[in-house]
Protein backbone atom coordinates (compact mmCIF):
# COMPACT_ATOMS: atom_id res chain seq x y z
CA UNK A 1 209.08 25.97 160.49
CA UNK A 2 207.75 28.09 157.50
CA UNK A 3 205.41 24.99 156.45
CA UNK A 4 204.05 25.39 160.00
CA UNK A 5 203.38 29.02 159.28
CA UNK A 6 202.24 28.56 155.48
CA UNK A 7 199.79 25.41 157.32
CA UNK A 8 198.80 27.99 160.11
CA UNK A 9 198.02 31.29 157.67
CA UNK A 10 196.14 29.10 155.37
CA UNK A 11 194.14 27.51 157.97
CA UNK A 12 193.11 31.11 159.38
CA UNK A 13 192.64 32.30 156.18
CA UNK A 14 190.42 29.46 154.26
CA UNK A 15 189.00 26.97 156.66
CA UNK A 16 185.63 26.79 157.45
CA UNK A 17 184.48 24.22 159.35
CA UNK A 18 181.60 22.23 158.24
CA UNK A 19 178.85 23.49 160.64
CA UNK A 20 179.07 26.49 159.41
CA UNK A 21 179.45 25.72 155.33
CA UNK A 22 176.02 24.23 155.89
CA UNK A 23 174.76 27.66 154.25
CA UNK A 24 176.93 27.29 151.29
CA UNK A 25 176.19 23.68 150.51
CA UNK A 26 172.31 24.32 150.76
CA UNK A 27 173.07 27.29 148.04
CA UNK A 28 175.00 24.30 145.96
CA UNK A 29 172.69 21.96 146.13
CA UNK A 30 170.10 24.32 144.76
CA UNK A 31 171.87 25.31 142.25
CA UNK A 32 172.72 21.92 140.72
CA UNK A 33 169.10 20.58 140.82
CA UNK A 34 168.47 23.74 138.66
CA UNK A 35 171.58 23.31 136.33
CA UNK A 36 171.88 19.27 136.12
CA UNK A 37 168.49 19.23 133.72
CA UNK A 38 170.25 21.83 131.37
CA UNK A 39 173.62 18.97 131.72
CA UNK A 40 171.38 16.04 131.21
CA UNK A 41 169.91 17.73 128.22
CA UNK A 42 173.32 18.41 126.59
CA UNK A 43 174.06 14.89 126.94
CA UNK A 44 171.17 13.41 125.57
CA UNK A 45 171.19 15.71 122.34
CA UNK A 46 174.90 14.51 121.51
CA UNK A 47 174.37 11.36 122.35
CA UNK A 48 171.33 11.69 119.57
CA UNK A 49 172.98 13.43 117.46
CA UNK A 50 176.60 11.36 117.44
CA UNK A 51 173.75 8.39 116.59
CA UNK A 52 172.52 10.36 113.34
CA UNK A 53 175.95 11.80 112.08
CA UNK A 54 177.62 8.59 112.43
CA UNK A 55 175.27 6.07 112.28
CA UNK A 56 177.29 4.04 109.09
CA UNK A 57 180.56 3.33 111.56
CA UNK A 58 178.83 3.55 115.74
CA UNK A 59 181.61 1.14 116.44
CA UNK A 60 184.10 3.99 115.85
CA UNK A 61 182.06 6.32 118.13
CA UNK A 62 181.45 3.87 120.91
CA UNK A 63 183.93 6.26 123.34
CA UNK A 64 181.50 9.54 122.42
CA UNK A 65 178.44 7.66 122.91
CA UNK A 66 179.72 6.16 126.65
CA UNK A 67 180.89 9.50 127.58
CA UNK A 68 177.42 11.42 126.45
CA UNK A 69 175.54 8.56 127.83
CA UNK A 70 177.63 8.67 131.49
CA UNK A 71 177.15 12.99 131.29
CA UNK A 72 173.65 12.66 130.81
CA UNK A 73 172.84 9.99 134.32
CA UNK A 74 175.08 11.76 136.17
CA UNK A 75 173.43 14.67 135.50
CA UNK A 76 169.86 12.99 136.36
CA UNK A 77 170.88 11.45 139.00
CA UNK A 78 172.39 14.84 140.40
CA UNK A 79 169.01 16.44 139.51
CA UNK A 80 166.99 13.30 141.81
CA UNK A 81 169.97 13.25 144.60
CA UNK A 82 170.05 16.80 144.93
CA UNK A 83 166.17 16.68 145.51
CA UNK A 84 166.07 13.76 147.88
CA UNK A 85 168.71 15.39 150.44
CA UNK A 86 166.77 18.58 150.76
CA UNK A 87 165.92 18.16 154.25
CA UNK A 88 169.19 16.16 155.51
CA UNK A 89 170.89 16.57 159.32
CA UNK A 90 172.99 19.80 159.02
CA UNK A 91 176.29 17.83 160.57
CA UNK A 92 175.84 15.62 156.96
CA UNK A 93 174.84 18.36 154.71
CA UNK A 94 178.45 19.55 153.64
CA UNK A 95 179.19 16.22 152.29
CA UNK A 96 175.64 15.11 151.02
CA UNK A 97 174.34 18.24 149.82
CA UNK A 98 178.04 18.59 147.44
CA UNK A 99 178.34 15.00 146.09
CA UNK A 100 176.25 16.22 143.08
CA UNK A 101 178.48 19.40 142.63
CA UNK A 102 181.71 17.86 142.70
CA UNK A 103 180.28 14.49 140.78
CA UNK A 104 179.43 17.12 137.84
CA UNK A 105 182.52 19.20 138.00
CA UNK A 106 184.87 16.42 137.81
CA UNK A 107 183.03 14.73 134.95
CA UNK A 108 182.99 18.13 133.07
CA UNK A 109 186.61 18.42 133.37
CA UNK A 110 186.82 15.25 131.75
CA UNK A 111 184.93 16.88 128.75
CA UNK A 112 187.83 18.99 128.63
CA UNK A 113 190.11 15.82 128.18
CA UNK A 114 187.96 14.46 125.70
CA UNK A 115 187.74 17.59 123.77
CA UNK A 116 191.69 17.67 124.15
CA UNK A 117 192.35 14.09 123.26
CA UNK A 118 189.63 11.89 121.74
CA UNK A 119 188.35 14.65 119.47
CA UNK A 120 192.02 16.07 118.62
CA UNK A 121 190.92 19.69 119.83
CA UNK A 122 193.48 20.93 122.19
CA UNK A 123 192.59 24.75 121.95
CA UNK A 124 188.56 24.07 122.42
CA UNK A 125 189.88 21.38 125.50
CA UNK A 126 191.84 23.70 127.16
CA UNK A 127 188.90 26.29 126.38
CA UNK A 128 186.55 24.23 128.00
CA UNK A 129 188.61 23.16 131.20
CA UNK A 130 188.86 27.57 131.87
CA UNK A 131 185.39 28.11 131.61
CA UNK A 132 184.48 25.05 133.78
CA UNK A 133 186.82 26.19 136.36
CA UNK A 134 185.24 29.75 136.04
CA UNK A 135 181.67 28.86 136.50
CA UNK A 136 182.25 26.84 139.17
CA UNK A 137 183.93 29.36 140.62
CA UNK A 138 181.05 32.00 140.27
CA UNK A 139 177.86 29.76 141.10
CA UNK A 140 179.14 27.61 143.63
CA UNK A 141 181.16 27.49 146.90
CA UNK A 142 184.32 24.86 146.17
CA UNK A 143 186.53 23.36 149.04
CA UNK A 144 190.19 25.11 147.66
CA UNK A 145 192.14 21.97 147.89
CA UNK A 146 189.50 19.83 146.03
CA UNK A 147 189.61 22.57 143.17
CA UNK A 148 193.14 22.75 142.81
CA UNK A 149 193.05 18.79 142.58
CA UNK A 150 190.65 18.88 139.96
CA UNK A 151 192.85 21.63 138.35
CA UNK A 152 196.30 20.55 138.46
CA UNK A 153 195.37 16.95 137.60
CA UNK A 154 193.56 17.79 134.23
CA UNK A 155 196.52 20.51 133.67
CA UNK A 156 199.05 18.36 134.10
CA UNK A 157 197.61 15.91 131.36
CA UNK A 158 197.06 18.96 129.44
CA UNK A 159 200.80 20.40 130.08
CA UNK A 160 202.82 18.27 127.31
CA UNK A 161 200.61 18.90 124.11
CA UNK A 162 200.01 22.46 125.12
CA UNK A 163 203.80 23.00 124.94
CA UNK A 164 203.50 21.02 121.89
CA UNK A 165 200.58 22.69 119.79
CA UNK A 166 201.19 26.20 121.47
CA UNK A 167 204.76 26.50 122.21
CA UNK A 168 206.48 27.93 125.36
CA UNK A 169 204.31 30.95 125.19
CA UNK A 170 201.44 29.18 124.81
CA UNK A 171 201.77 26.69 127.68
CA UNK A 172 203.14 29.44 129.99
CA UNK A 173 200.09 32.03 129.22
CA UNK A 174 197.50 28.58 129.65
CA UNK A 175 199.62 27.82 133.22
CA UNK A 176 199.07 31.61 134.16
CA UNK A 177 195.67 31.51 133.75
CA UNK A 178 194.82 28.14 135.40
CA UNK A 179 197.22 29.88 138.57
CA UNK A 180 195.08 32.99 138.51
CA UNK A 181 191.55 31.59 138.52
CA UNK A 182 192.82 29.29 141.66
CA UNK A 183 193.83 32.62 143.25
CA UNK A 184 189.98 33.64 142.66
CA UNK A 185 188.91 31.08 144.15
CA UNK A 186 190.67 31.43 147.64
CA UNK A 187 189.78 35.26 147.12
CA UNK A 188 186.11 33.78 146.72
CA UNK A 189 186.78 31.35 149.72
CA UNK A 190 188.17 34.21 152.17
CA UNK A 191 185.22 36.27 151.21
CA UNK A 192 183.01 33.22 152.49
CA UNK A 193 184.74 33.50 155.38
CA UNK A 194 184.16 36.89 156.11
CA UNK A 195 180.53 36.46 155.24
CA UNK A 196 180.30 33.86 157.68
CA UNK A 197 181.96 35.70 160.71
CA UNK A 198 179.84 39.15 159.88
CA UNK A 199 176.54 36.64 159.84
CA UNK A 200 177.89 35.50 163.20
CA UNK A 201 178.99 38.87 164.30
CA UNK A 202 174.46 40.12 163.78
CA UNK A 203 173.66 37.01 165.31
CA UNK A 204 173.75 39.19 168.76
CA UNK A 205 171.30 41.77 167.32
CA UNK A 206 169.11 39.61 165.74
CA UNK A 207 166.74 37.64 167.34
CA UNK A 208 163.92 35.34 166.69
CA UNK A 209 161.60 33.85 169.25
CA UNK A 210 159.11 31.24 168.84
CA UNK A 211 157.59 29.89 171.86
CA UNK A 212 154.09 31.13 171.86
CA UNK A 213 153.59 33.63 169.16
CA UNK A 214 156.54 34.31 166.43
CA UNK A 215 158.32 37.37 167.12
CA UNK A 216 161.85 38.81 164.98
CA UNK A 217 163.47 41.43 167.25
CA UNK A 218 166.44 43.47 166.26
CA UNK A 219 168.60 45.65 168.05
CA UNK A 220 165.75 45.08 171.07
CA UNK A 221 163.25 46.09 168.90
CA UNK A 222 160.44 44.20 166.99
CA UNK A 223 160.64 43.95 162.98
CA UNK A 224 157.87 45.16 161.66
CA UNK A 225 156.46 44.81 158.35
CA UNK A 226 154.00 46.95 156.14
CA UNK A 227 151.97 43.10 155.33
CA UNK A 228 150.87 41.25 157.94
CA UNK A 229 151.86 37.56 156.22
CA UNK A 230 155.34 38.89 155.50
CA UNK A 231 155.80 37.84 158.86
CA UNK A 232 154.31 34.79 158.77
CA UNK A 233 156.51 34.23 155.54
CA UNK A 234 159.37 34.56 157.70
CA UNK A 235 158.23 32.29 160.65
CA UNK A 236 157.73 29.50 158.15
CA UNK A 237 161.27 30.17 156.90
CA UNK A 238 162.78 30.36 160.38
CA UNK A 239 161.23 26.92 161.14
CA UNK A 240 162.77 25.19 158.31
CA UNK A 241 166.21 26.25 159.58
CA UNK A 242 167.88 27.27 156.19
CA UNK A 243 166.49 24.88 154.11
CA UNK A 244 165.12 25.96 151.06
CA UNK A 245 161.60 26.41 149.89
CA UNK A 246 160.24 26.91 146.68
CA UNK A 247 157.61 29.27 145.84
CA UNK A 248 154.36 26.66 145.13
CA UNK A 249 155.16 25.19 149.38
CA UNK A 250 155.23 29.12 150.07
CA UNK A 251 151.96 29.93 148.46
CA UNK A 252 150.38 26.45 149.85
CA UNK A 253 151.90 27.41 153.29
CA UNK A 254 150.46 30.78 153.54
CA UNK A 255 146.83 30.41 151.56
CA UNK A 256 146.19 26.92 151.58
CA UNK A 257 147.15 23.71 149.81
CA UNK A 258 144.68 24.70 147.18
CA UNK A 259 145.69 27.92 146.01
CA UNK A 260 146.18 29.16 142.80
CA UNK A 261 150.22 29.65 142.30
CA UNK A 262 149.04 31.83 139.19
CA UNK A 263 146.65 33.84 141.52
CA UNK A 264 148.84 34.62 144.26
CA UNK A 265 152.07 34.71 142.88
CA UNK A 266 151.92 38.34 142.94
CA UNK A 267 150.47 38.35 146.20
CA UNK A 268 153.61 36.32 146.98
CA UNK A 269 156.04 38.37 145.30
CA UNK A 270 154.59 41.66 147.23
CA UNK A 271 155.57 39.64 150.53
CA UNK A 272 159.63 39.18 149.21
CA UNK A 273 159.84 42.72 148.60
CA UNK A 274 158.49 43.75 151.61
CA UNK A 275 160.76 41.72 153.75
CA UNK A 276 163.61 42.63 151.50
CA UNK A 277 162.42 45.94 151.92
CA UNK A 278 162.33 46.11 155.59
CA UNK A 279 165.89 44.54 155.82
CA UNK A 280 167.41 46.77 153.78
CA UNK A 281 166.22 49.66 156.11
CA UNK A 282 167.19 48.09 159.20
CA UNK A 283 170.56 47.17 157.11
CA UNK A 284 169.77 43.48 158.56
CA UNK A 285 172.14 41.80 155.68
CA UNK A 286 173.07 38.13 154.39
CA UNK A 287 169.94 36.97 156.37
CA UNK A 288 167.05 36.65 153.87
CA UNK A 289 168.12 34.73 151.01
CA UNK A 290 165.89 34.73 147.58
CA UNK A 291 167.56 32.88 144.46
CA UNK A 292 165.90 31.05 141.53
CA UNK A 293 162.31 30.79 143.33
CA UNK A 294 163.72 29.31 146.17
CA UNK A 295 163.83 30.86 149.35
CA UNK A 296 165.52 30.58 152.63
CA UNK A 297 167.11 32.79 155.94
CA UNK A 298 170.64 32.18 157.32
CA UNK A 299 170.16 30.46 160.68
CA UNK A 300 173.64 31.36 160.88
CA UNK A 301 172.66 35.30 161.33
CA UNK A 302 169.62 34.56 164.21
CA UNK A 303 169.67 33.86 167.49
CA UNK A 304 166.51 31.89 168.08
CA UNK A 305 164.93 29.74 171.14
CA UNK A 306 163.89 27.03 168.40
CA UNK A 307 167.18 26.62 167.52
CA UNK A 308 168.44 26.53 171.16
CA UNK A 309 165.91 23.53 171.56
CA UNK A 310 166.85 21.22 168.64
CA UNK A 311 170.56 21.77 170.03
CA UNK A 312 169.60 20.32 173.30
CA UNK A 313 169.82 23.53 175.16
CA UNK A 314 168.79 23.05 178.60
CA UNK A 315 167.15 26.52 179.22
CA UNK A 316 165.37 26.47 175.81
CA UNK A 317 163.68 23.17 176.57
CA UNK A 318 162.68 24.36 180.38
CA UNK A 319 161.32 27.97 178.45
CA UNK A 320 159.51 25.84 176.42
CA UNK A 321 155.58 25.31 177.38
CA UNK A 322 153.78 23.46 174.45
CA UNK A 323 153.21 26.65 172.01
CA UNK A 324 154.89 27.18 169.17
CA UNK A 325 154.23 30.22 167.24
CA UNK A 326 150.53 29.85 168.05
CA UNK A 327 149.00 32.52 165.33
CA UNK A 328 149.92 30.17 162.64
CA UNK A 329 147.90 26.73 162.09
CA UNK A 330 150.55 24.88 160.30
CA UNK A 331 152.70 24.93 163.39
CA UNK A 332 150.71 23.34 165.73
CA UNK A 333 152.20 19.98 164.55
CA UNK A 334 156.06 21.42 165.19
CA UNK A 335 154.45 21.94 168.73
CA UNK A 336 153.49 18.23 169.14
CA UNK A 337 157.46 17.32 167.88
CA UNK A 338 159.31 19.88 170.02
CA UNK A 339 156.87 18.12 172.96
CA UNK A 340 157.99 14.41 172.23
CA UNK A 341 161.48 15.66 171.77
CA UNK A 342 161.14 17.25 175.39
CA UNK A 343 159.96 14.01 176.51
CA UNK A 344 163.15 11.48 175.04
């Protein structure tokens, strides 16, 4: 009966079902085609450098030079997987759009090991294992149950030469520690929950319509903006449906495929903090999402006819009459696709 409950509380508490951690794994999967070159890097100068330091005995170094070698294609291919899946079905993304993630964080804790066994280092392994745990915890979003896998396995290889090298003490503080940052992460996790259900929750105020010209309305009124391609900015967002775009597609998007990033990437920059600008006075949150040169909206948070269409909504296709937010030229191709999808 309590393992009922303890099932039932955590499943209220943490679960999130994959629909909705579409958000969070398009925020992953940017992240890692930004960090993986920085991993692949790493790898690629030890692997050099174990070459030069030990080049009189390689045969005694043949583990170190595998395990750089392995850390630095897994982190390319993360960087070219990561890339590829950009625009993938959103019922897919959870699982495509993380394979990179969870590919590099289980490889990294195996760093740990290696520091811990093969190099004799139990202090910098153990080191290593808490700050992987902690940066995964702080850039990414992490399925609990896969974390703790990742972190009791490596502890419990760990557990016997801690006790050994660091005593009771020692073992019991490195136990404590590996116990508290799980407990951050289903902190983190419940506060990705919450996120999720307030995004859900302004989903009835905010709306975005799209058949003939592009219109955001909130709270029944229409968002305005002090630049006239701010809005624009945000149509093109809305119609990529939370995928991310970077800021050369943005400036190609809004002044032509032959514009100057350098010349109007102020001109571009103007436009974010405008929009950002105008959200934060309307106190429209956790909608317009701007990290690393990458930009996106929360489709999550918007209640939108375009939307309503891909879903096979019924109403949304019979509302629709051929336009598609006519005042902008690069959408009179979505126009032609929402027509053919009409007519399957």
């Amino acid at each position: 009966m309590k393992l009922k409950f303890f099932k039932k509380s955590f499943y209220e508490s943490y679960s999130i079902s994959l629909i909705d951690l579409s958000e969070f794994a398009e925020q992953n999967r940017v992240r890692i085609k930004i960090v993986s070159p920085f991993i692949c890097l790493f790898g690629v100068v030890c692997f050099i450098a174990t070459i030069i330091l030990h080049y009189h005995n390689l045969q005694e170094q043949i583990v170190s030079l595998l395990y750089f070698g392995i850390y630095a294609i897994t982190a390319l291919i993360s960087y070219i997987f990561s890339s590829k899946i950009k625009n993938c079905p959103k019922e897919k993304a959870v699982i495509l759009k993380n394979i990179p993630l969870y590919s590099l964080f289980y490889e990294t804790l195996l760093a740990s090991l290696y520091n811990f066994y093969f190099l004799n280092q139990p202090f910098n392994g153990f080191i290593i294992f808490c700050l992987i745990c902690c940066i995964v915890l702080n850039l990414f979003s992490f399925a609990p149950l896969l974390f703790f896998l990742g972190q009791i396995i490596v502890f419990s290889f760990m557990a016997n030469r801690l006790y050994t090298n660091f005593g009771f003490t020692g073992f019991f503080d490195a136990a404590m520690i590996t116990i508290v940052i799980f407990c951050l992460m289903l902190y983190k996790r419940k506060t990705e929950k919450k996120s999720i259900q307030f995004a859900k929750k302004q989903k009835t105020r905010l709306m975005a319509k799209t058949f003939g010209n592009f219109t955001l309305i909130y709270d029944n009124k229409v968002v305005k903006f002090s630049r006239t391609k701010s809005n624009e900015l945000l149509g093109y967002l809305v119609y990529k449906n939370g995928t991310s775009v970077n800021t050369k597609e943005l400036i190609n998007v809004l002044w032509g495929d032959y514009a100057d990033s350098s010349r109007y990437g102020s001109n571009l920059r103007n436009l974010i903090v405008d929009i950002k600008h105008t959200f934060c006075e309307l106190e429209i949150h956790d909608f317009f999402i701007a990290e690393y040169n990458n930009f996106r909206i929360n489709p999550k948070s918007l209640k939108c006819d375009y939307y309503d269409l891909l879903s096979g909504d019924m109403d949304a296709k019979n509302n629709f009459t051929g336009e598609f937010m006519s005042q902008y030229s690069w959408a009179e191709e979505v126009a032609g696709f929402l027509e053919m999808k009409i007519l399957k």
